[in-house]
C-alpha atoms as a PDB file:
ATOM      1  CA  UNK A   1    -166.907  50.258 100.832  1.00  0.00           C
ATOM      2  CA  UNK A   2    -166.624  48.564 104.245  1.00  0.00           C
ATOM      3  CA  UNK A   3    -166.845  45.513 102.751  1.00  0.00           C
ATOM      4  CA  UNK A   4    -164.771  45.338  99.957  1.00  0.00           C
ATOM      5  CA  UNK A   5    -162.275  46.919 102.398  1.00  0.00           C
ATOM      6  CA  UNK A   6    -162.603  44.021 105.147  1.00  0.00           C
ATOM      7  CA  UNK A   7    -161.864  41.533 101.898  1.00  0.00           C
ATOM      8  CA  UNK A   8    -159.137  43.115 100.448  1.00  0.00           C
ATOM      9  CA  UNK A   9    -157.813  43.023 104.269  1.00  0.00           C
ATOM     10  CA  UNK A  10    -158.864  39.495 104.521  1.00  0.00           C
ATOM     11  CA  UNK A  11    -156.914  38.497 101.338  1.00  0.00           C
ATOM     12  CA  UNK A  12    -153.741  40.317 102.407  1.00  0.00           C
ATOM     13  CA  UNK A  13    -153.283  38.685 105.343  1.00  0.00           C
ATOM     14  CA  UNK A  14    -153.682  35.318 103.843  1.00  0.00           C
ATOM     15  CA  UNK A  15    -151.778  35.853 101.063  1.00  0.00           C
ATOM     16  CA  UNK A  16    -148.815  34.287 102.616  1.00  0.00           C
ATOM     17  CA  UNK A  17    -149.857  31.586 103.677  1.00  0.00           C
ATOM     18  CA  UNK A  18    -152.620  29.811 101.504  1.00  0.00           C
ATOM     19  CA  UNK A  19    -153.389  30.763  97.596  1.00  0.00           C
ATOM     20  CA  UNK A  20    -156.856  29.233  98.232  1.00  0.00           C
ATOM     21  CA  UNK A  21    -159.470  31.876  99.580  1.00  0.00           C
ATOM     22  CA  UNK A  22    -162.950  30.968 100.348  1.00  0.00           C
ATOM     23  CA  UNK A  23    -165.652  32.938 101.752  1.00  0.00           C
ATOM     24  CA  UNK A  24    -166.731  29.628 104.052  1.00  0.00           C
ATOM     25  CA  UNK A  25    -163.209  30.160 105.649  1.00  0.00           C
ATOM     26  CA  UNK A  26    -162.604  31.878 109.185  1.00  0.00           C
ATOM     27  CA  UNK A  27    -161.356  35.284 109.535  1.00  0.00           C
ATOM     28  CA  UNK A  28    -161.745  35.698 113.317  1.00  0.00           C
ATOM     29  CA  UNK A  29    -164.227  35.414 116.280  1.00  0.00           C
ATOM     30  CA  UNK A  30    -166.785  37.289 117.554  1.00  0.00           C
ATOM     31  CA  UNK A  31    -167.312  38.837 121.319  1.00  0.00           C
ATOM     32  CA  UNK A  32    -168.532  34.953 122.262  1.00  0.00           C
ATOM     33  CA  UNK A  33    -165.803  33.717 120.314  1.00  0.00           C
ATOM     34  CA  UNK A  34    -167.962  32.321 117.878  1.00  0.00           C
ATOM     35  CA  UNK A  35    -165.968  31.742 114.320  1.00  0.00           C
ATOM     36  CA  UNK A  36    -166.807  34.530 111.795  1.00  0.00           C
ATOM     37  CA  UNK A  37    -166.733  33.574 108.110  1.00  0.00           C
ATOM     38  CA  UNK A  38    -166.282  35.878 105.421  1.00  0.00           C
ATOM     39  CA  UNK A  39    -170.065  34.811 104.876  1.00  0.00           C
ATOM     40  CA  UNK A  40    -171.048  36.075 107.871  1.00  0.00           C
ATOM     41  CA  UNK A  41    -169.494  39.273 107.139  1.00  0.00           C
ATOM     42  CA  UNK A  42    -171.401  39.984 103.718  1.00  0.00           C
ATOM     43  CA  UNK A  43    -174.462  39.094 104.821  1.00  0.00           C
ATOM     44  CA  UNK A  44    -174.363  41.020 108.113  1.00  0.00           C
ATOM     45  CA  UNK A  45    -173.285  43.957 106.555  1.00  0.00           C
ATOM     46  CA  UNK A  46    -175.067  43.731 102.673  1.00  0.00           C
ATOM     47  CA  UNK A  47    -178.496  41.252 103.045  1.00  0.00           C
ATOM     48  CA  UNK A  48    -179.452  42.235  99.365  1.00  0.00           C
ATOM     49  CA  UNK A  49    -175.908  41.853  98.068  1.00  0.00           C
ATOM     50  CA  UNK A  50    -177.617  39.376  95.028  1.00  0.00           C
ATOM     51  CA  UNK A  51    -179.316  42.313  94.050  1.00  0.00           C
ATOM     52  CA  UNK A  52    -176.105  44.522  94.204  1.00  0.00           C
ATOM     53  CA  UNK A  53    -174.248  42.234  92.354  1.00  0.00           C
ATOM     54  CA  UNK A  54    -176.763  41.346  89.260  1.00  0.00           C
ATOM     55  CA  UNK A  55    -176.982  45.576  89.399  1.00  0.00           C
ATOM     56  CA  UNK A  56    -173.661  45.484  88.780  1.00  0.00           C
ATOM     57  CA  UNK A  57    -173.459  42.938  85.873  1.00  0.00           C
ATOM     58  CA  UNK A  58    -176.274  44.863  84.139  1.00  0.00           C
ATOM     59  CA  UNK A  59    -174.501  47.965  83.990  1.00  0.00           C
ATOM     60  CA  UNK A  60    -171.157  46.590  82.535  1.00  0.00           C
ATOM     61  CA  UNK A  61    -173.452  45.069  79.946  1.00  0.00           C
ATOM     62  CA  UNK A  62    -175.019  47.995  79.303  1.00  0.00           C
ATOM     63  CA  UNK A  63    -172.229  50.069  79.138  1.00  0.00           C
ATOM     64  CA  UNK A  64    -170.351  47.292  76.783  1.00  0.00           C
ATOM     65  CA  UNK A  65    -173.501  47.787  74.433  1.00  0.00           C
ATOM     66  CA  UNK A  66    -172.870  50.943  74.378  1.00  0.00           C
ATOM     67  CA  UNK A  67    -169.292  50.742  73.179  1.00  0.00           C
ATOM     68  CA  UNK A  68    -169.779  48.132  70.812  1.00  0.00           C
ATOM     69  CA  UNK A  69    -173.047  49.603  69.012  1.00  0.00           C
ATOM     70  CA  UNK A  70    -172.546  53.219  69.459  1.00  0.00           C
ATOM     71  CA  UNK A  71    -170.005  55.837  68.234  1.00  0.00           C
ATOM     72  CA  UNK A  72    -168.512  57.713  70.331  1.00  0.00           C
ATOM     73  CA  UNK A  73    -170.435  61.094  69.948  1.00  0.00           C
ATOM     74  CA  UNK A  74    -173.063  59.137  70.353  1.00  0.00           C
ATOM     75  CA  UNK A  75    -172.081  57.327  73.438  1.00  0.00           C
ATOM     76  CA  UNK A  76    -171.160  61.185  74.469  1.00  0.00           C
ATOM     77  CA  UNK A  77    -174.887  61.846  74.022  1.00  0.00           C
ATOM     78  CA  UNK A  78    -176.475  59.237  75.563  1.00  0.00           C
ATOM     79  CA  UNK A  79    -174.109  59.324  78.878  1.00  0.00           C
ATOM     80  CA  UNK A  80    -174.561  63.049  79.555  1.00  0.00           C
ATOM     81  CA  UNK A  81    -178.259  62.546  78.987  1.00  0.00           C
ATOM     82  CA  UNK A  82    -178.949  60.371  80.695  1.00  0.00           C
ATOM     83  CA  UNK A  83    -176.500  61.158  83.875  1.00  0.00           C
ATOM     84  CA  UNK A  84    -174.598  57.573  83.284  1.00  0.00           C
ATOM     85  CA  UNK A  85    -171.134  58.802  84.161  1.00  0.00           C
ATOM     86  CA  UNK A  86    -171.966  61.828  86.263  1.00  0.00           C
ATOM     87  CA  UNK A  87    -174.784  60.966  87.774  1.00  0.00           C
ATOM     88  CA  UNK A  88    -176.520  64.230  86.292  1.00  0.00           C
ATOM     89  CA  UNK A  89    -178.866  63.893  83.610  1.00  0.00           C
ATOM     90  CA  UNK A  90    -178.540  66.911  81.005  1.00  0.00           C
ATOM     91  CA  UNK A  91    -181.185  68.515  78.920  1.00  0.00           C
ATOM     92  CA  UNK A  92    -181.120  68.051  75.552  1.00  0.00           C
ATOM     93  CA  UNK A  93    -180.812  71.749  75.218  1.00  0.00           C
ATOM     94  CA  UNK A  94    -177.418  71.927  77.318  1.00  0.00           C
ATOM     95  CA  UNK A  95    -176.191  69.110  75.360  1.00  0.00           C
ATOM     96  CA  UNK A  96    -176.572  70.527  71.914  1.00  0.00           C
ATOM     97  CA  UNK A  97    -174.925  73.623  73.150  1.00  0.00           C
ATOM     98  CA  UNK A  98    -172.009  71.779  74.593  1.00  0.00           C
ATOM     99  CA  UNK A  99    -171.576  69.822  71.476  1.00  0.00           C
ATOM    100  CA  UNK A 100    -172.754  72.588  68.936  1.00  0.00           C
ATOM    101  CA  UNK A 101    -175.103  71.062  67.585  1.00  0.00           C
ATOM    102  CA  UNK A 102    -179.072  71.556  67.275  1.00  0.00           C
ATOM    103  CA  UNK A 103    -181.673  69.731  70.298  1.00  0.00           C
ATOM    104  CA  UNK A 104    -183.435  68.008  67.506  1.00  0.00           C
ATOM    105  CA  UNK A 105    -180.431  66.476  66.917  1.00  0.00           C
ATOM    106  CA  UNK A 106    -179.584  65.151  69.951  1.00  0.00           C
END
């Protein structure tokens, strides 16, 4: 959150004044008045922010799978199951009584 925050700040302020943003660019000094890249920023404050990001890229493909391949009942099923909106898996038990149907089924 802190750091998309500090970018979205960082991008406001430049708005103005240049249309070209890159993260090599300065954004201000630290207490030695050293010049602090956006760079400097992400990795200070997110070291495994590769690993964030290719998270991120596998769950929108997942998630577009499931659009594309499954109805959406079925999509229903699968995302209360297995917690992927919530965050709270559901037994298949709660889920067919939710949806009325039987927990073979689902």
């Amino acid at each position: 959150m802190r750091i998309a925050n500090e970018i979205r700040m960082y991008l406001r302020s430049n708005k103005k004044h240049n249309s070209d943003v890159s993260i090599y660019d300065p954004i201000g000094s630290d207490k030695e008045g050293n010049s602090i890249t956006l760079e400097d920023r992400l990795a200070d404050d997110c070291e495994d922010l590769p690993d964030i990001v290719d998270l991120k890229i596998q769950v929108k493909f997942l998630y577009d799978r499931l659009r594309d391949s499954l109805s959406k009942r079925e999509r229903e099923i699968v995302e209360m199951r297995y917690g992927l909106r919530s965050g709270r898996e559901v037994t298949q038990r709660e889920i067919g009584e939710r949806l009325d149907i039987s927990r073979s089924y689902v």
